[in-house]
C-alpha atoms as a PDB file:
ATOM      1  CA  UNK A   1       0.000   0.000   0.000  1.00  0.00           C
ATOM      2  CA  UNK A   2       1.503   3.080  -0.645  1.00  0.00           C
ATOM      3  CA  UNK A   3       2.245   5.534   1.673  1.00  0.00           C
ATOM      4  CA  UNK A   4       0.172   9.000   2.473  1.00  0.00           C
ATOM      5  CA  UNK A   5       2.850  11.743   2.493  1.00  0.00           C
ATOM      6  CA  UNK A   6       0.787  14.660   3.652  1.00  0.00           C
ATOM      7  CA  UNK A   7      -0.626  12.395   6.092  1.00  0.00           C
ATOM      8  CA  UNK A   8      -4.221  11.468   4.466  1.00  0.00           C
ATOM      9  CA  UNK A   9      -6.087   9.365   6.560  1.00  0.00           C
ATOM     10  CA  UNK A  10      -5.176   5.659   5.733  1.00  0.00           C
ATOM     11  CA  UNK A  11      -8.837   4.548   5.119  1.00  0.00           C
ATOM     12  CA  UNK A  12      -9.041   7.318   2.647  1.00  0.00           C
ATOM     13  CA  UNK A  13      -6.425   6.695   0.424  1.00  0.00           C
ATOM     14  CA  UNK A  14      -7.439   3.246   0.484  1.00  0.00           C
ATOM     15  CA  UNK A  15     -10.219   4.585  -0.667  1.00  0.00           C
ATOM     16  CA  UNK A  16      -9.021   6.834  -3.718  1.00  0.00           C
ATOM     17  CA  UNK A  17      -6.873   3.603  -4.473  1.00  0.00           C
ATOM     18  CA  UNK A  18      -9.750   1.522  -4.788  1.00  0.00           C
ATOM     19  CA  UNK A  19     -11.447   3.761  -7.044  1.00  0.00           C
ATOM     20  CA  UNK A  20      -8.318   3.692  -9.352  1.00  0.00           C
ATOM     21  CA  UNK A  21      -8.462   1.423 -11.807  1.00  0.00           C
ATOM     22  CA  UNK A  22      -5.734  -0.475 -13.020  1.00  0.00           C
ATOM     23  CA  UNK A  23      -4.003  -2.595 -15.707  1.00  0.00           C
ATOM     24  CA  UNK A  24      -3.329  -5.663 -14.902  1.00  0.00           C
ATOM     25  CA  UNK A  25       0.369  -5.003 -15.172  1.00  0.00           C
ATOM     26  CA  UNK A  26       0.410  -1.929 -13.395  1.00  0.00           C
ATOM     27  CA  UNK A  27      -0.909  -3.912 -10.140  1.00  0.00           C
ATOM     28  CA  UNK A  28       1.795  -6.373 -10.576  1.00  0.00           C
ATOM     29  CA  UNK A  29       4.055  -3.955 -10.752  1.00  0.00           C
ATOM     30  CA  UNK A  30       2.524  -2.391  -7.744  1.00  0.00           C
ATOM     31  CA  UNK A  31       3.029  -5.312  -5.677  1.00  0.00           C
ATOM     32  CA  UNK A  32       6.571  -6.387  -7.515  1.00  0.00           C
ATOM     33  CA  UNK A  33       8.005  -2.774  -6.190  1.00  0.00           C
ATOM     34  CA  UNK A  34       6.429  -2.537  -2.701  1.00  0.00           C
ATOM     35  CA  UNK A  35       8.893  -4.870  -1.002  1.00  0.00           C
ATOM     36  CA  UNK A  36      11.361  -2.587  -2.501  1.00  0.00           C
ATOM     37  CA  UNK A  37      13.634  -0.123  -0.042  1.00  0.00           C
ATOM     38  CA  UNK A  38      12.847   2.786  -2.378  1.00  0.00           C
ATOM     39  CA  UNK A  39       9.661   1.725  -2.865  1.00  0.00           C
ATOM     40  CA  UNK A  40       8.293   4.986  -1.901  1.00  0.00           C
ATOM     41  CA  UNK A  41       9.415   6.771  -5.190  1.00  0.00           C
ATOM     42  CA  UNK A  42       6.937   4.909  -6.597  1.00  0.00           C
ATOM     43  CA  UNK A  43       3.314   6.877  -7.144  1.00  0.00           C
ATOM     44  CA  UNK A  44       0.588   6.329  -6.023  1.00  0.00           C
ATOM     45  CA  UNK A  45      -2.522   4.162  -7.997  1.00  0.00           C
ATOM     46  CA  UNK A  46      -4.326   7.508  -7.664  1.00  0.00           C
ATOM     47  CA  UNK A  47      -1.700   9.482  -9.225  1.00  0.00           C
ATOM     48  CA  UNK A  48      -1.300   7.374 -12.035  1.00  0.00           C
ATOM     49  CA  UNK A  49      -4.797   7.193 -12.966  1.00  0.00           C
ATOM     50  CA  UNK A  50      -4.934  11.376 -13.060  1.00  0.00           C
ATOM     51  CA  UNK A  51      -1.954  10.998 -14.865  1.00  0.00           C
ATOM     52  CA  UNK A  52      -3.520   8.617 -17.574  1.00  0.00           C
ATOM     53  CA  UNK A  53      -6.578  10.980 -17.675  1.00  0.00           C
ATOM     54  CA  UNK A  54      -4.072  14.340 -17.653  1.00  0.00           C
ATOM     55  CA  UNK A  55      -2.516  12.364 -20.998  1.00  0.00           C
ATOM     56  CA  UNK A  56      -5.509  11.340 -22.574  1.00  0.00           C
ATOM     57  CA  UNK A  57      -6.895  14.915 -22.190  1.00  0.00           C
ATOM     58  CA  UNK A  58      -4.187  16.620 -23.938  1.00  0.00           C
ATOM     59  CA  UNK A  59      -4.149  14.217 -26.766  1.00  0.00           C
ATOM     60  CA  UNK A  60      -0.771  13.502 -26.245  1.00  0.00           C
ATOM     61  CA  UNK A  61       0.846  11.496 -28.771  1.00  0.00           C
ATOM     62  CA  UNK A  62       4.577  12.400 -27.689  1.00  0.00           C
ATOM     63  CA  UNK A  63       5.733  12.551 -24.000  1.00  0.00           C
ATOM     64  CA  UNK A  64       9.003  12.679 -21.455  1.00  0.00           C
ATOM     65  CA  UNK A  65       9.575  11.118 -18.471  1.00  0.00           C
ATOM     66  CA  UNK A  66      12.396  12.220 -15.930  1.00  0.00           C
ATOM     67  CA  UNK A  67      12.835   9.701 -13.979  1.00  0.00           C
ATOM     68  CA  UNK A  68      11.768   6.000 -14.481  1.00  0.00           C
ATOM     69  CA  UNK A  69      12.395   3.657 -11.736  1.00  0.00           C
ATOM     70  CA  UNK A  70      10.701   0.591 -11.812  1.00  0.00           C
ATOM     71  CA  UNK A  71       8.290   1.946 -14.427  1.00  0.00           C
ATOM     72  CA  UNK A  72       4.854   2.539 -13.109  1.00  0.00           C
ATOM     73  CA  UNK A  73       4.550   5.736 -13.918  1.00  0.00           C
ATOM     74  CA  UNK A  74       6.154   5.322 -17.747  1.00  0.00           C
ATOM     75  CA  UNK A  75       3.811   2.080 -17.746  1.00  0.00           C
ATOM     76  CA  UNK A  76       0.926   4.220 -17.267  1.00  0.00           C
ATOM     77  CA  UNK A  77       1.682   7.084 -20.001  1.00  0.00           C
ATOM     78  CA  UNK A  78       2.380   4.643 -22.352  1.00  0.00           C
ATOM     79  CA  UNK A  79      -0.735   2.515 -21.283  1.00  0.00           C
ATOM     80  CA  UNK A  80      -2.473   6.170 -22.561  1.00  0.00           C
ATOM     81  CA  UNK A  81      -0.696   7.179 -25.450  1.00  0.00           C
ATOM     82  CA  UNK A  82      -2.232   6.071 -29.180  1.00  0.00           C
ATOM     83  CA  UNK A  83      -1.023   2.849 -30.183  1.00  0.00           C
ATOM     84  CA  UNK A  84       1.557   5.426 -32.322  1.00  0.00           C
ATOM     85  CA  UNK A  85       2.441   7.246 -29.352  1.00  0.00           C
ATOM     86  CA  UNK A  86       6.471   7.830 -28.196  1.00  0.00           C
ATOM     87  CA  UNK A  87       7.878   8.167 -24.632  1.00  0.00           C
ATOM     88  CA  UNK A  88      10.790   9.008 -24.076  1.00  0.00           C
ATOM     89  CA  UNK A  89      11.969   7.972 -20.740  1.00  0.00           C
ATOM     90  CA  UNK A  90      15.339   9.227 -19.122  1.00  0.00           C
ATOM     91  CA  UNK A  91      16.701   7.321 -16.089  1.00  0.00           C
ATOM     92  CA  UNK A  92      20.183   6.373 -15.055  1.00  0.00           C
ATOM     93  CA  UNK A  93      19.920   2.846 -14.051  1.00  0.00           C
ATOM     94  CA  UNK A  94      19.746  -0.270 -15.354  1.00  0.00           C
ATOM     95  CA  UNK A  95      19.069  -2.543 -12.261  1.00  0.00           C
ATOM     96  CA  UNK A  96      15.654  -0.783 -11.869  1.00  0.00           C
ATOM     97  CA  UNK A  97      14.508  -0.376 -15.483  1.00  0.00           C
ATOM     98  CA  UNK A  98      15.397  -3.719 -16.364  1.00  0.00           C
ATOM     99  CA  UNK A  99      12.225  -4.413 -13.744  1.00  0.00           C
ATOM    100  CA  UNK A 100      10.490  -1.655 -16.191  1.00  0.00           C
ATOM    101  CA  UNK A 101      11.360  -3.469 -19.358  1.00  0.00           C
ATOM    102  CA  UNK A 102       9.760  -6.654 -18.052  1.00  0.00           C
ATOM    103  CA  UNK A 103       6.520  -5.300 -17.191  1.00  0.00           C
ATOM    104  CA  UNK A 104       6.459  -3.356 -20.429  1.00  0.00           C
ATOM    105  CA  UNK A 105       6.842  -6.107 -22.474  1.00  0.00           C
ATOM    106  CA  UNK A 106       4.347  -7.938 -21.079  1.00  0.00           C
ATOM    107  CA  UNK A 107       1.507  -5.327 -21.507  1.00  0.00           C
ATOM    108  CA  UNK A 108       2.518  -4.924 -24.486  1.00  0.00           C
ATOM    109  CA  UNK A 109       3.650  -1.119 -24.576  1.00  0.00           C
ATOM    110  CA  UNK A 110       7.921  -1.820 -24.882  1.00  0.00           C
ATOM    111  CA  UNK A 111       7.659  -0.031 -28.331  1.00  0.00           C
ATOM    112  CA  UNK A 112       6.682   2.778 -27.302  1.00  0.00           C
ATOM    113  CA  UNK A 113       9.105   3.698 -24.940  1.00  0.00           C
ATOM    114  CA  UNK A 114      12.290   4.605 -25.542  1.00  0.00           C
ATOM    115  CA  UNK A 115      14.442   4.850 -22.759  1.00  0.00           C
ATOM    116  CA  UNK A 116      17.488   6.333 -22.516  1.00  0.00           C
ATOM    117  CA  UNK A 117      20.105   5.020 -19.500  1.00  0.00           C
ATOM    118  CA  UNK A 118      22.123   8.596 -19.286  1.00  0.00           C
ATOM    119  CA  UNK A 119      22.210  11.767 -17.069  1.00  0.00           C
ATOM    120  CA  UNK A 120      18.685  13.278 -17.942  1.00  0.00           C
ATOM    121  CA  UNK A 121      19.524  16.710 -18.869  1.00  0.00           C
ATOM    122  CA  UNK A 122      22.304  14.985 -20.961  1.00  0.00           C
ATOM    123  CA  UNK A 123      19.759  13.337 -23.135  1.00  0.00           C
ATOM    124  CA  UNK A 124      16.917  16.394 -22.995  1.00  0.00           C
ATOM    125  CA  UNK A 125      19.635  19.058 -23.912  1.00  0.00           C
ATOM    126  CA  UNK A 126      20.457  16.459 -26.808  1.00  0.00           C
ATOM    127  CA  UNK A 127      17.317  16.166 -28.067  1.00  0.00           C
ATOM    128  CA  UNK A 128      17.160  20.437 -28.022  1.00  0.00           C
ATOM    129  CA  UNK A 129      20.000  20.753 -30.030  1.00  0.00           C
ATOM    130  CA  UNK A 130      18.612  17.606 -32.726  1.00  0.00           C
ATOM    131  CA  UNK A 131      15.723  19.930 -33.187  1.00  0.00           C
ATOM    132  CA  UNK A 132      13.059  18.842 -30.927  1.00  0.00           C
ATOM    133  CA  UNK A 133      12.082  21.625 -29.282  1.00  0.00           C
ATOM    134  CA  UNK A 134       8.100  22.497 -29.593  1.00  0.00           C
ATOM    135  CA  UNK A 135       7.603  19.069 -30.489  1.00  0.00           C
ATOM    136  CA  UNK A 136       6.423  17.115 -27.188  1.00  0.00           C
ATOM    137  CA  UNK A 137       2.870  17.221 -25.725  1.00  0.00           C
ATOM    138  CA  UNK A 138       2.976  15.976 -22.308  1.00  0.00           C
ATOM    139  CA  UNK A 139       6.494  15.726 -19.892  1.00  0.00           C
ATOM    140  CA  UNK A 140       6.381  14.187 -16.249  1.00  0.00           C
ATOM    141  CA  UNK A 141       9.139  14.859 -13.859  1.00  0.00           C
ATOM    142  CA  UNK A 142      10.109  12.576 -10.674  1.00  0.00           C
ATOM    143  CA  UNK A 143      13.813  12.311 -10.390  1.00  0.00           C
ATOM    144  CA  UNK A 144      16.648  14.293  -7.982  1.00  0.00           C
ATOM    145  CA  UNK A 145      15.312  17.282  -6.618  1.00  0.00           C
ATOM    146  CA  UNK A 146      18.411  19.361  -6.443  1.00  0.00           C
ATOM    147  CA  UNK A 147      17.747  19.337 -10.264  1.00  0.00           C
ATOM    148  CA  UNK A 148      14.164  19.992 -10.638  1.00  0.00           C
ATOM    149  CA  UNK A 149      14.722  23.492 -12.119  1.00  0.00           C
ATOM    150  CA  UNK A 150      17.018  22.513 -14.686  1.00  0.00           C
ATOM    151  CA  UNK A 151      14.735  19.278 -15.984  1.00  0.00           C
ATOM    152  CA  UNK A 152      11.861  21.950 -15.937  1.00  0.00           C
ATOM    153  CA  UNK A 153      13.992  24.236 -18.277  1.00  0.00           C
ATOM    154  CA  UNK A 154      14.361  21.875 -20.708  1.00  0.00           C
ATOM    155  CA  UNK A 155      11.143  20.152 -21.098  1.00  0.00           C
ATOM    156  CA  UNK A 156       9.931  23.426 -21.223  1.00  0.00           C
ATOM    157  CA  UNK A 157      11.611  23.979 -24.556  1.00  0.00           C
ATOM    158  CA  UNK A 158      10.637  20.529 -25.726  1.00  0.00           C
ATOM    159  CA  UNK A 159       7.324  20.972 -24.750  1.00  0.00           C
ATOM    160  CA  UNK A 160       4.577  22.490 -27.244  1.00  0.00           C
ATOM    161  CA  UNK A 161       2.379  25.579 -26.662  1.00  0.00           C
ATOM    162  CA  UNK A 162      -0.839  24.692 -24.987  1.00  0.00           C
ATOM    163  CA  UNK A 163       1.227  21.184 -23.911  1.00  0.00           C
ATOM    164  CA  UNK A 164       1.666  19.794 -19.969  1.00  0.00           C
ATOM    165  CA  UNK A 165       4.484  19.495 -17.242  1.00  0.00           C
ATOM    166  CA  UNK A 166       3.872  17.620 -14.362  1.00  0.00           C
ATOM    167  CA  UNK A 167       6.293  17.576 -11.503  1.00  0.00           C
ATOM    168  CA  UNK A 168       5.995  15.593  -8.285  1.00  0.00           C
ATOM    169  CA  UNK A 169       6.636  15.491  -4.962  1.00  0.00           C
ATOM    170  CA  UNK A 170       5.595  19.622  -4.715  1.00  0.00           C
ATOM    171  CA  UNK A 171       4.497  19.553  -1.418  1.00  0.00           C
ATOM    172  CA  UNK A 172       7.417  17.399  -0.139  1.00  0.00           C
ATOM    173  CA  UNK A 173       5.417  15.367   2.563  1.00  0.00           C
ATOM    174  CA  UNK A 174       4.026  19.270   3.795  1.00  0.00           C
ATOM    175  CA  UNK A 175       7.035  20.365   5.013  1.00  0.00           C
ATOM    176  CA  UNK A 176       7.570  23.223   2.001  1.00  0.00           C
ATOM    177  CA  UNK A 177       4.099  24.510   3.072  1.00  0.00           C
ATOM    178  CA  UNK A 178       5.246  24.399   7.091  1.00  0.00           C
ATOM    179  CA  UNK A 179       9.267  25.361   6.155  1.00  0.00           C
ATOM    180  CA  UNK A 180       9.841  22.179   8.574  1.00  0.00           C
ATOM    181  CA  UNK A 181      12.338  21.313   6.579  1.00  0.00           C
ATOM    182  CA  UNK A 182      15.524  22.847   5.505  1.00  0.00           C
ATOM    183  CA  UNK A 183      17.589  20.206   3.126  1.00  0.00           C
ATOM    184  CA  UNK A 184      19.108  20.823   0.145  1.00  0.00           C
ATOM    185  CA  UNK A 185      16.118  19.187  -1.694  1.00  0.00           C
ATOM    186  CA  UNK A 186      13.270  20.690   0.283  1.00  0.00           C
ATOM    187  CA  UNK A 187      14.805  24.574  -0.589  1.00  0.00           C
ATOM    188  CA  UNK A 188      15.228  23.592  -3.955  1.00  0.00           C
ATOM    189  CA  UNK A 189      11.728  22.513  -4.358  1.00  0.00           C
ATOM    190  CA  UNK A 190       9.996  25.756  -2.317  1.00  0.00           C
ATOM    191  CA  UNK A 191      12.390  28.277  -4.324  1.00  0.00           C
ATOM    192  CA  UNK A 192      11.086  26.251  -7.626  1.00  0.00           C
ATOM    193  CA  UNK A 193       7.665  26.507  -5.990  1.00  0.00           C
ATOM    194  CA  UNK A 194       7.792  30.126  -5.673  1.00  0.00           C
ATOM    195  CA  UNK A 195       9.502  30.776  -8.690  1.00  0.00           C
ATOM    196  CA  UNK A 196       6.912  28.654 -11.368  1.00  0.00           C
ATOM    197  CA  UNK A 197       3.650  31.040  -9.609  1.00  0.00           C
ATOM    198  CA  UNK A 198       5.456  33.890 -11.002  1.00  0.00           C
ATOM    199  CA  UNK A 199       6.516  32.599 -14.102  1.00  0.00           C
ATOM    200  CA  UNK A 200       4.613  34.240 -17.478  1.00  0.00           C
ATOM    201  CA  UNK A 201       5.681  31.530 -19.600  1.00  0.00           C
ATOM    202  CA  UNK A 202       3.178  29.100 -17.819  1.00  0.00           C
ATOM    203  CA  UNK A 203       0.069  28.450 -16.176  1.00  0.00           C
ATOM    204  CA  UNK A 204       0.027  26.917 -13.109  1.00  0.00           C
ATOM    205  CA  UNK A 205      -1.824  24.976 -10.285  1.00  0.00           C
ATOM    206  CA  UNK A 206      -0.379  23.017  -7.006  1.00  0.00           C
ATOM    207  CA  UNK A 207      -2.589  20.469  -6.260  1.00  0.00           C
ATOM    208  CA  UNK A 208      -2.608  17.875  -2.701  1.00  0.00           C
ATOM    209  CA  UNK A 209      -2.716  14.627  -4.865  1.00  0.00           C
ATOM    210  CA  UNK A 210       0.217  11.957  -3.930  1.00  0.00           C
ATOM    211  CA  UNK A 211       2.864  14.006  -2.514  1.00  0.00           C
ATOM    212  CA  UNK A 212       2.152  17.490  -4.874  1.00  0.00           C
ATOM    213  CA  UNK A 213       1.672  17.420  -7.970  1.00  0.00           C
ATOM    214  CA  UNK A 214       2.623  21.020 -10.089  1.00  0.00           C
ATOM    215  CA  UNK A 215       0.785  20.966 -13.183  1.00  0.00           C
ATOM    216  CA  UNK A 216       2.134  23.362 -15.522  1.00  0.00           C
ATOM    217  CA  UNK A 217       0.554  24.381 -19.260  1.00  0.00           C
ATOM    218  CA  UNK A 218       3.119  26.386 -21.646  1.00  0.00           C
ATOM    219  CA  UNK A 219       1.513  29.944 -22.761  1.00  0.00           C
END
């Protein structure tokens, strides 16, 4: 079961979970992850099931991911993307997206997604300079927070006009909203915070599902 960070009573998010639906894969990927000592990276079944309905709604047919994992959240864009649709998914380790690959192949979404082992910015600031800017519809972000600002950046220019950036973790378990918390990664996230509500090149709204989510639409 995965954990409330802003401390939502348990019987409620059992409840949103519930009324979640699910791929088959994405619950065995659930339960193959749980057991896992970083198993909290992983989101939530509510979050990916506003994810899937954030992707559908744009009509996404291209998409980013920062940040991969184990693949539940990659699992469920691709899951929503048209049978043509791309992902491109940047992560930097093998161990865990080799659990990804597996449960990708078996719901049948592999060739969609092509992920890219490599420091993230490497490959987004690569994919700039090839000429991709303006060309993506929908970009999630999950990965190290101390670099948040910079993977915003660039899937900002990747990202088309009217398209979506979703970052997690925005709240940080409350403690940006109660300045409880003073690490590297929580200042990073409230300056980024404070920063995207001023920021004319986007639209904006911080909203309490999972841990945060940002939800960003390019002007």
């Amino acid at each position: 079961m995965p954990r409330s960070p802003l401390g939502l009573d348990v019987s409620v998010e059992q409840y949103l979970n519930a009324h979640s639906p699910q791929h088959p894969v994405l619950e065995k990927l659930e339960k193959v992850t749980a057991p896992l000592e970083l198993a909290m990276m992983q989101i939530s079944p509510s979050q990916a099931t506003y994810l899937a309905w954030l992707v559908r709604l744009v009509g996404a047919r291209r998409a980013i991911e920062v940040g991969v994992f184990t693949g539940y959240s990659s699992l469920t864009t691709a899951l929503a993307l048209p049978k043509d649709g791309y992902l491109l998914a940047c992560d930097i380790s093998k161990e865990w997206t080799d659990i990804a690959r597996t449960h990708w192949q078996e719901a049948g979404v592999e060739a969609k997604i092509d992920l890219v082992l490599a420091p993230a910015l490497e490959t987004l600031r690569k994919r700039i300079v090839q000429g991709e800017s303006n060309s993506y519809d929908f970009a999630f972000i999950d990965a190290d927070k101390l670099n948040y600002s910079d993977y915003f950046e660039a899937c900002l220019r990747l990202i088309r006009r009217g398209g979506v950036i979703v970052l997690d973790n925005m709240l940080w378990g409350g403690s940006l909203a109660k300045k409880t918390s003073q690490t590297a990664s929580s200042v990073a996230l409230r300056n980024l915070n404070e920063r995207l509500v001023q920021d004319a090149r986007v639209d904006c709204s911080l909203i309490p599902v999972g841990d945060g989510l940002m939800l960003l639409t390019k002007r």
